[in-house]
N, C-alpha and C. Protein backbone atom coordinates (compact mmCIF):
# COMPACT_ATOMS: atom_id res chain seq x y z
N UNK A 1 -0.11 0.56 -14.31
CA UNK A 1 0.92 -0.36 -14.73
C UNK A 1 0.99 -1.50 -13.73
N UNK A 2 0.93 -2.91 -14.52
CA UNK A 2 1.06 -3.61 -13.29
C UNK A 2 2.58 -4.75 -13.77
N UNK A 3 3.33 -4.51 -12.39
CA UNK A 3 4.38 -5.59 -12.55
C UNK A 3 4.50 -6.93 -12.23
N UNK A 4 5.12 -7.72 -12.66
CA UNK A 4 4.83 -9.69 -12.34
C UNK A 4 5.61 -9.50 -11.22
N UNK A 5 5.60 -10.34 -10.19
CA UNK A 5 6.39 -10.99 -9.62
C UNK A 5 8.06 -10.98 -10.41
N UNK A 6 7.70 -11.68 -11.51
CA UNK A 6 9.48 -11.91 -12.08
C UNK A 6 10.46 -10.60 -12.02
N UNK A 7 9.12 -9.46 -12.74
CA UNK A 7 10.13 -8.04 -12.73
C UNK A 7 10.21 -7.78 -11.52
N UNK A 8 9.70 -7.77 -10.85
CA UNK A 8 9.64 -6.95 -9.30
C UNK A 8 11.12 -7.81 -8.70
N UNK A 9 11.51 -9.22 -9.00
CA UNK A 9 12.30 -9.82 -8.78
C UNK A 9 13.54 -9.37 -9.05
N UNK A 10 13.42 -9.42 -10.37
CA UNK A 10 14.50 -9.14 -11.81
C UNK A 10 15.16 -7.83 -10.87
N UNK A 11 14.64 -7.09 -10.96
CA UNK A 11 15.17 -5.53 -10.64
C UNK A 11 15.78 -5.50 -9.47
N UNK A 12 15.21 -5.92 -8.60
CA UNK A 12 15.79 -5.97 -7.15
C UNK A 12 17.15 -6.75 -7.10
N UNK A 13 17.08 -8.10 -7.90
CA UNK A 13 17.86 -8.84 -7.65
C UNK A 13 19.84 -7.75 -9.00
N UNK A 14 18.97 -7.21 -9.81
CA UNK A 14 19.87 -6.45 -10.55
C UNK A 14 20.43 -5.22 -10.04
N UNK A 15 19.66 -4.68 -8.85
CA UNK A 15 20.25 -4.06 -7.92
C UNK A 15 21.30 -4.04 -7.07
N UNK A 16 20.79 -5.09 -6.87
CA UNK A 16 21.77 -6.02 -5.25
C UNK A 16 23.42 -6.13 -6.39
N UNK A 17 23.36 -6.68 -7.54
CA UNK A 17 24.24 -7.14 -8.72
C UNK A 17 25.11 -5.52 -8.40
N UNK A 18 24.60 -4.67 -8.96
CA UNK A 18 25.07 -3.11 -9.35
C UNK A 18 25.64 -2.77 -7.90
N UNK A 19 24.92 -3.08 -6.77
CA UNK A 19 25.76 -2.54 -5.64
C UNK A 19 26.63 -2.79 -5.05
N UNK A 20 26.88 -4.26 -5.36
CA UNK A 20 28.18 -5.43 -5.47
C UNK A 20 29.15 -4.86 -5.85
N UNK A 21 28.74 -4.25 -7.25
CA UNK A 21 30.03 -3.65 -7.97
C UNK A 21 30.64 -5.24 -8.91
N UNK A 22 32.11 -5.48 -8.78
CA UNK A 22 32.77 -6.14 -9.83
C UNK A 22 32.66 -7.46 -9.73
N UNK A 23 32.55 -7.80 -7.85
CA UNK A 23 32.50 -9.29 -7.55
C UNK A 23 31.41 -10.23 -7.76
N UNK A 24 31.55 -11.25 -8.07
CA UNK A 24 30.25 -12.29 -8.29
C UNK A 24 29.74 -12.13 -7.04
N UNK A 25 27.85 -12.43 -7.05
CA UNK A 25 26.97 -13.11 -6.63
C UNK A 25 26.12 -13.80 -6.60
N UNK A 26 26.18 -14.62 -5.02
CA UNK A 26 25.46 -16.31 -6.18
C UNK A 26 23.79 -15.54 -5.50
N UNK A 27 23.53 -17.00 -6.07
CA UNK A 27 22.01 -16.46 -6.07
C UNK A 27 21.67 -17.23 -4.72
N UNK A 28 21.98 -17.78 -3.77
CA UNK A 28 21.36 -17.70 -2.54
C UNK A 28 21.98 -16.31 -1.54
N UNK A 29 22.84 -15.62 -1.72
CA UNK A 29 22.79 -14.13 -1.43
C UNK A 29 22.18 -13.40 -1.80
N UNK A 30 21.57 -13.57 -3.60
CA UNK A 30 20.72 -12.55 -4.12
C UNK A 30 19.57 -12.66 -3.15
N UNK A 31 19.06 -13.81 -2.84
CA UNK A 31 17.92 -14.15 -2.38
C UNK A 31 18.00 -14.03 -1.19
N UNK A 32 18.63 -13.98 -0.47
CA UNK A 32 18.56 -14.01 0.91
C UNK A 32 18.60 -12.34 1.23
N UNK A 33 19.22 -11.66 0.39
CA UNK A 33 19.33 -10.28 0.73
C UNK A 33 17.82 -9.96 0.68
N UNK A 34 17.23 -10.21 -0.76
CA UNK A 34 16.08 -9.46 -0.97
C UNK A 34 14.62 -10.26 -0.60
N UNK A 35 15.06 -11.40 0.12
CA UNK A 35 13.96 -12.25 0.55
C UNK A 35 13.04 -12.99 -0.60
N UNK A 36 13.87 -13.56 -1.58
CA UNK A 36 13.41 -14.03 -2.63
C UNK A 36 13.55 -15.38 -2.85
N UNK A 37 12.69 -16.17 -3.60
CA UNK A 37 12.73 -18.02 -3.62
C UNK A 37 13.96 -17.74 -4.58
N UNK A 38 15.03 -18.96 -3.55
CA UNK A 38 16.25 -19.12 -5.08
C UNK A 38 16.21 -19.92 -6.25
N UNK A 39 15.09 -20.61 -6.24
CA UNK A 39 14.81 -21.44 -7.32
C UNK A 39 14.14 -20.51 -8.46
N UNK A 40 13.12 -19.80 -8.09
CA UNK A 40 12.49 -18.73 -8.51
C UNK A 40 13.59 -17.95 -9.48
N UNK A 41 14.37 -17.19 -8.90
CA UNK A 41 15.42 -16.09 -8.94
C UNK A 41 16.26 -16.79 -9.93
N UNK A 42 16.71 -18.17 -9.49
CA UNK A 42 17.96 -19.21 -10.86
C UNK A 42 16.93 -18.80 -12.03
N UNK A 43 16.11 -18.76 -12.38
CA UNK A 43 14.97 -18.87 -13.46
C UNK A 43 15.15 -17.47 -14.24
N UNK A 44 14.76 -16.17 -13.19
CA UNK A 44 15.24 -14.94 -13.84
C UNK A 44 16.30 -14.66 -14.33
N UNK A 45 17.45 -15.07 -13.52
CA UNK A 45 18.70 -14.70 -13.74
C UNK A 45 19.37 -14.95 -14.92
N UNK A 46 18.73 -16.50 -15.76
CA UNK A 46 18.79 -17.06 -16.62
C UNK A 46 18.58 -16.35 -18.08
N UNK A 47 17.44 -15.72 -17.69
CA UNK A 47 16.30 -14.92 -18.99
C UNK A 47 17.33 -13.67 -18.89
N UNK A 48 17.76 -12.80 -17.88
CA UNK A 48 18.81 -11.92 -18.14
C UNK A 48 20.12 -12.33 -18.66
N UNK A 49 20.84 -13.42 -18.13
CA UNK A 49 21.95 -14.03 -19.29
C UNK A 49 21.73 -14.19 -20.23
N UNK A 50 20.41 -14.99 -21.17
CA UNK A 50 20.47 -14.59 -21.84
C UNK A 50 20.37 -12.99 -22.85
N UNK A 51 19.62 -12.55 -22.26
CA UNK A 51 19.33 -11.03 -22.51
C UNK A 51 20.71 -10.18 -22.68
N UNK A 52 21.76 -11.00 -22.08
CA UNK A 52 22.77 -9.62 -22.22
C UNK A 52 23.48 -9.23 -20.79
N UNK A 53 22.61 -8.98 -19.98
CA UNK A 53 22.52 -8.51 -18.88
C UNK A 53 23.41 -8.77 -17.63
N UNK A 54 23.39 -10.18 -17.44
CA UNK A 54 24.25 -10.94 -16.50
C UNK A 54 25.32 -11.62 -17.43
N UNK A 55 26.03 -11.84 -16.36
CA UNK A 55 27.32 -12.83 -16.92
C UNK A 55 27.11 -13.84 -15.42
N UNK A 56 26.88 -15.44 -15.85
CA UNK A 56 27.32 -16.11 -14.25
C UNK A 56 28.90 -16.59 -14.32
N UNK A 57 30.04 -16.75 -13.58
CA UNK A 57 30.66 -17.18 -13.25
C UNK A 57 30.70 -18.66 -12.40
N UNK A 58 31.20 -19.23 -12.85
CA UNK A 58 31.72 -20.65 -11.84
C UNK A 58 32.04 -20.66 -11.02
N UNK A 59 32.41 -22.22 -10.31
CA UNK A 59 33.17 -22.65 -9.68
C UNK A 59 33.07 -22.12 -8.10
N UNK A 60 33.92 -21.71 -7.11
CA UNK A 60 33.94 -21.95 -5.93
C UNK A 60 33.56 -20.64 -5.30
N UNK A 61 34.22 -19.36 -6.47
CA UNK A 61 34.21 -18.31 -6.40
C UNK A 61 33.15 -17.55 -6.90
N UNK A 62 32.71 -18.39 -7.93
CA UNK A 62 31.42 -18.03 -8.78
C UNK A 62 30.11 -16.92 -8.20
N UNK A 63 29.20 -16.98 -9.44
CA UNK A 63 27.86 -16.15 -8.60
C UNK A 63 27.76 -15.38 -10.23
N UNK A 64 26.72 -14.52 -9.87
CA UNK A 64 26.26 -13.73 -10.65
C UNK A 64 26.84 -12.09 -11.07
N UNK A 65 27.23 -11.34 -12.25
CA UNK A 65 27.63 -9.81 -12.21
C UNK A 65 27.19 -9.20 -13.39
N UNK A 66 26.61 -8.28 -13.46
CA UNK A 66 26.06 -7.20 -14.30
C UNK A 66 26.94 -8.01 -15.41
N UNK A 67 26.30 -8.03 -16.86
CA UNK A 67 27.50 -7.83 -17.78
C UNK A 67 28.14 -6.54 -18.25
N UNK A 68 27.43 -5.37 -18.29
CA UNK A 68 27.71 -4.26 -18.70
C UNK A 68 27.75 -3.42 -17.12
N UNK A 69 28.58 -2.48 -17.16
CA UNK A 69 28.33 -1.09 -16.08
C UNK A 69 26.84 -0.87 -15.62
N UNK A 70 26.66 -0.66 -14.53
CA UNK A 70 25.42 -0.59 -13.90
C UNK A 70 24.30 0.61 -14.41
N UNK A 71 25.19 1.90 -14.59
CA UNK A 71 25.44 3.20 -15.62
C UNK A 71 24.45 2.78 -17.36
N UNK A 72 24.92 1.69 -17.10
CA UNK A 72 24.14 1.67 -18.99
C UNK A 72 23.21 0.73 -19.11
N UNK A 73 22.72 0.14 -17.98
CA UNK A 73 21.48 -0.74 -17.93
C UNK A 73 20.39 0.03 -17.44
N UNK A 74 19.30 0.26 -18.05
CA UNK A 74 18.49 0.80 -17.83
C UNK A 74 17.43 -0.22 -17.03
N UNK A 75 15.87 0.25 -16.40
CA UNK A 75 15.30 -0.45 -15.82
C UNK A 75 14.20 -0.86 -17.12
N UNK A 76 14.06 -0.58 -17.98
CA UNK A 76 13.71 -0.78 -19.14
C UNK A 76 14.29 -1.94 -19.59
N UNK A 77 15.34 -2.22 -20.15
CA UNK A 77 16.27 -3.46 -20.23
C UNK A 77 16.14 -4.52 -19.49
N UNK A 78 15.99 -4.18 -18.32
CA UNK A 78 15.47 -5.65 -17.34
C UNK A 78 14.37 -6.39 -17.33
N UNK A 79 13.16 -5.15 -17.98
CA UNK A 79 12.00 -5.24 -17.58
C UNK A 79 11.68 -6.47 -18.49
N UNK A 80 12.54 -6.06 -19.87
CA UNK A 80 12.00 -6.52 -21.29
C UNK A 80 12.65 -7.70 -21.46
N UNK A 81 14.29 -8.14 -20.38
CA UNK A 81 14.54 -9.04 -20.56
C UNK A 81 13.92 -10.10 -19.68
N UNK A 82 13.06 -9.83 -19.00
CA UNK A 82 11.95 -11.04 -18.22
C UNK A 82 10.87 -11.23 -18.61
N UNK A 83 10.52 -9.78 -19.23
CA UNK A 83 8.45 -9.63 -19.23
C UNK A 83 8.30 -9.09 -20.92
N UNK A 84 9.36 -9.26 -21.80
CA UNK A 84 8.38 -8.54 -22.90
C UNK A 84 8.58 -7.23 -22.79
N UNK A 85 7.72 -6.85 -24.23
CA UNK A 85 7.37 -5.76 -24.36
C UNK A 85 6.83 -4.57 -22.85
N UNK A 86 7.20 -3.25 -22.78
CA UNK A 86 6.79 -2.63 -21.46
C UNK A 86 5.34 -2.38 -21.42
N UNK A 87 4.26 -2.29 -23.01
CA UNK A 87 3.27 -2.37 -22.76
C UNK A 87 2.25 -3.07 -23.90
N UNK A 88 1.63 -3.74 -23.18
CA UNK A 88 0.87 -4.43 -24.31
C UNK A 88 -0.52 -4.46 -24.20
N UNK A 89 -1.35 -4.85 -24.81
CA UNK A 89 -2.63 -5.16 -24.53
C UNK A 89 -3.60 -6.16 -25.07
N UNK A 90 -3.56 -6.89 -23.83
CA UNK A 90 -3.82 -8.63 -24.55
C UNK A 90 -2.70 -9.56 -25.24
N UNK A 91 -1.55 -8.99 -24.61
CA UNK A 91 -0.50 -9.81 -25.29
C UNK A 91 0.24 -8.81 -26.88
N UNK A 92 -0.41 -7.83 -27.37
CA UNK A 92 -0.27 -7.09 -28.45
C UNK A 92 0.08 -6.19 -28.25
N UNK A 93 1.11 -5.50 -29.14
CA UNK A 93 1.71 -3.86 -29.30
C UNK A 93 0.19 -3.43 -29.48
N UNK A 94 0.78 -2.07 -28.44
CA UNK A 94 -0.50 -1.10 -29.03
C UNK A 94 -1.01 -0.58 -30.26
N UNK A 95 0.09 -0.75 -30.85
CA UNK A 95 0.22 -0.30 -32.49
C UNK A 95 -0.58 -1.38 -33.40
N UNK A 96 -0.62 -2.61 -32.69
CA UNK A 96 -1.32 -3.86 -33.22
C UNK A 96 -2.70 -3.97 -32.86
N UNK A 97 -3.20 -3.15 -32.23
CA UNK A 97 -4.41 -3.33 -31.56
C UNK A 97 -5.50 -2.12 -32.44
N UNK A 98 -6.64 -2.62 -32.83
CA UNK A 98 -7.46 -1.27 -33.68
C UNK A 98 -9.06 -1.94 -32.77
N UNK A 99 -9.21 -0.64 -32.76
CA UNK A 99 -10.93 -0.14 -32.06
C UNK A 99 -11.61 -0.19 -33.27
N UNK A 100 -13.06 0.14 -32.86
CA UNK A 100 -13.89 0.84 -33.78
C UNK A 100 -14.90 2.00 -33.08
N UNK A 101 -15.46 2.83 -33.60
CA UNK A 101 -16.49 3.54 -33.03
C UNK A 101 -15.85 4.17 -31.48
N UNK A 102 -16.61 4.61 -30.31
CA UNK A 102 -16.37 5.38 -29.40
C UNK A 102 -14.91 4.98 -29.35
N UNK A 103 -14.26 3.91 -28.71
CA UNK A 103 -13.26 3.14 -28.29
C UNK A 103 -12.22 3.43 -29.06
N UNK A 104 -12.17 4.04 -30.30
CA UNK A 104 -11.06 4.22 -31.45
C UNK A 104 -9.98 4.65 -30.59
N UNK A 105 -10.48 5.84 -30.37
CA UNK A 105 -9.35 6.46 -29.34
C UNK A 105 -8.00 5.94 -28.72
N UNK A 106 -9.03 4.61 -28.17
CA UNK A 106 -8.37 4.22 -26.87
C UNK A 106 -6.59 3.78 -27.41
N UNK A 107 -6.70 3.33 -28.57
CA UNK A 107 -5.26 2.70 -28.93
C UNK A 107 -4.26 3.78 -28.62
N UNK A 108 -4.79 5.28 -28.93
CA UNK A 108 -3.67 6.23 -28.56
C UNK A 108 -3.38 6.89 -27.66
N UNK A 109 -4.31 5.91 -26.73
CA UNK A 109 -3.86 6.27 -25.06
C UNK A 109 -2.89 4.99 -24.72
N UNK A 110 -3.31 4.20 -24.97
CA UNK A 110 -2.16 3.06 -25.20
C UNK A 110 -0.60 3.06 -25.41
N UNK A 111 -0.82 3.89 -26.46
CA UNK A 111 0.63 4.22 -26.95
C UNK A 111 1.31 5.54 -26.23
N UNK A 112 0.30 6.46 -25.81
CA UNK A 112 0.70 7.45 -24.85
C UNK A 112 1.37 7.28 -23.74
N UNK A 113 0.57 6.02 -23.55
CA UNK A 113 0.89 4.95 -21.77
C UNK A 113 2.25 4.37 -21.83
N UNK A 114 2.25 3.64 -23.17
CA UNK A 114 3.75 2.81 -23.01
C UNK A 114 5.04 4.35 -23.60
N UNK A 115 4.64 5.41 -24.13
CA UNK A 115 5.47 6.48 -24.63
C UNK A 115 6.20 7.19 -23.22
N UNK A 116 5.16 7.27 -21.86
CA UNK A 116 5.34 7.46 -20.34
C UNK A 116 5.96 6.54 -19.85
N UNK A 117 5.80 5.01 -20.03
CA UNK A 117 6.31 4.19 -19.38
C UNK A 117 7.59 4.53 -19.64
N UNK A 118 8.20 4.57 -21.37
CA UNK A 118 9.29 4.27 -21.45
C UNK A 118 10.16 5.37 -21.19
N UNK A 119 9.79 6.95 -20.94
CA UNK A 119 10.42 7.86 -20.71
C UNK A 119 11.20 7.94 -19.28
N UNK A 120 10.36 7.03 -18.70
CA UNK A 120 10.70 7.17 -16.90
C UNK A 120 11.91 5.81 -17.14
N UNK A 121 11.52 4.97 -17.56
CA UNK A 121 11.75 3.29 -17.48
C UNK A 121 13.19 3.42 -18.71
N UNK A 122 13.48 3.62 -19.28
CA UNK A 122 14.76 3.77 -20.25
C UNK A 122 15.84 5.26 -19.37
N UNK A 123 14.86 5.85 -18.81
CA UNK A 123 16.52 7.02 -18.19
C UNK A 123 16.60 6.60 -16.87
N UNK A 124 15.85 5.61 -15.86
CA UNK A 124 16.64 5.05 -14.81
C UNK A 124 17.54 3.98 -15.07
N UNK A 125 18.28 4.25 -14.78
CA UNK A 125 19.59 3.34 -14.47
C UNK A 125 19.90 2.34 -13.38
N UNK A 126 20.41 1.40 -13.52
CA UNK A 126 20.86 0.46 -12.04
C UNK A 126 21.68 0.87 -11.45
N UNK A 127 22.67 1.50 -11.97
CA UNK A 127 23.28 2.56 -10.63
C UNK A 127 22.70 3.48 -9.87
N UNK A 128 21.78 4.04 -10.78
CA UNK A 128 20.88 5.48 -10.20
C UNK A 128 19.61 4.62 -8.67
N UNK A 129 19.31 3.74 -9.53
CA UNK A 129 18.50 2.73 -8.04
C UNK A 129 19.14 2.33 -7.50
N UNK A 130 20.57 1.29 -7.38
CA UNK A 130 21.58 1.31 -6.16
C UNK A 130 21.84 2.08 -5.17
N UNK A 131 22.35 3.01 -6.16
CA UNK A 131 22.76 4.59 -5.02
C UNK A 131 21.96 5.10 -4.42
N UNK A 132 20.64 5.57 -5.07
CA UNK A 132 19.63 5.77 -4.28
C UNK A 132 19.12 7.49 -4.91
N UNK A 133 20.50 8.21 -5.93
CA UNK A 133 20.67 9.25 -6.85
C UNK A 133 19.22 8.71 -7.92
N UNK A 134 18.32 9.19 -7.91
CA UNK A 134 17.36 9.02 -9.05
C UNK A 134 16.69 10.44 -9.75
N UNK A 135 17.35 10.29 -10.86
CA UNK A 135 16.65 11.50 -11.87
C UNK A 135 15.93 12.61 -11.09
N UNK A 136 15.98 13.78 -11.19
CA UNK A 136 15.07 14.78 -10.58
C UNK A 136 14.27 14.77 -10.95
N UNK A 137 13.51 14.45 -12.14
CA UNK A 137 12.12 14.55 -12.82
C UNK A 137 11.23 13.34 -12.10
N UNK A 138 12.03 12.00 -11.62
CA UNK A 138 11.56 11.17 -11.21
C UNK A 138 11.33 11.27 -9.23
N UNK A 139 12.41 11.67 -9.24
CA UNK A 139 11.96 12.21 -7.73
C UNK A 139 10.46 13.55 -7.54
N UNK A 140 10.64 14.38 -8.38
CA UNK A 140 9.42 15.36 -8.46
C UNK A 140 7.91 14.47 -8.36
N UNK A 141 8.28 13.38 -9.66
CA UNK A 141 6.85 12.88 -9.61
C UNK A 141 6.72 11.79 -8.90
N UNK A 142 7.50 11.30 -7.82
CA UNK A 142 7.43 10.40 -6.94
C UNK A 142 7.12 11.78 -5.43
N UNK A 143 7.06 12.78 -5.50
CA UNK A 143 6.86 13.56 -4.28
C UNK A 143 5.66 14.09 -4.54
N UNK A 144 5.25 14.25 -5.48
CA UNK A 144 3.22 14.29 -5.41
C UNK A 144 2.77 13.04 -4.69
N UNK A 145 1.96 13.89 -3.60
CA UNK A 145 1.33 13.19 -2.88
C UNK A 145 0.30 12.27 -3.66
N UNK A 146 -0.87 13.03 -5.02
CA UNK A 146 -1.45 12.25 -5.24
C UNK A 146 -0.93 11.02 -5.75
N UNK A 147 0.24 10.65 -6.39
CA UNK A 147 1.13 9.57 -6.81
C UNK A 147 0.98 8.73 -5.64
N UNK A 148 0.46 8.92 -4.51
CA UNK A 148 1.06 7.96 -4.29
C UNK A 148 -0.78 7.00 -3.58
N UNK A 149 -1.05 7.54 -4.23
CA UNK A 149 -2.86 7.05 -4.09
C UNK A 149 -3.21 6.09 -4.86
């Protein structure tokens, strides 16, 4: 699986949001916390307002806050409100994509791939990555050593 820059952004910066809790944050704190370009970051933050995700606030007091509980945003949700679909190939659902001959196969490893992605990626939560509390199934397969090769 490979992530852009934007998600790797997105998430971190939706983190920092969730650990805040209720109060706005602007985005040269987002950025400065997580060592991120704020011009960059205004850009994401944007694609998650629209998405749902953020709410910005104004004015003096202003900044950025989860729109929903940290609890019901999944890392799935973030992913899709920056990058699309969680897996594609060549730009296409796997479901859109047909082989022929040896290669047939391959589409239903495809769909196997994004069926894994989304099992891990839809039950973490932005609270559960704030806190640092992450799923036991996800801690198990983050403590195989070969994982981490």
């Amino acid at each position: 699986m490979r992530l852009s820059a934007r998600v790797d952004y997105a998430l971190r910066a939706a983190a920092e949001l969730a650990a805040a809790g209720a109060g706005p944050t602007t985005v040269g704190e987002l950025a400065k916390e997580q060592d991120m370009p704020p011009k960059y970051l205004e850009n994401i933050l944007l694609q998650m307002r629209r998405a749902g995700l953020v709410r910005g606030q104004r004015g003096p007091e202003g900044g950025y806050v989860l729109a929903r509980p940290a609890a019901e945003i999944s890392l799935a949700d973030v992913i899709r409100a920056v990058d699309g679909p969680l897996a594609n190939v060549r730009g296409e659902r796997p479901e859109h994509v047909g082989y022929r001959g040896p290669a047939e196969s391959l589409q239903q490893v495809w769909i196997a791939l994004r069926a894994t992605e989304r099992s891990i990626l839809e039950e973490v939560t932005l609270e559960q990555v704030a806190s640092g509390a992450l799923p036991e199934r996800v801690r198990l397969l983050a403590s195989d050593p070969a994982a981490w090769d």
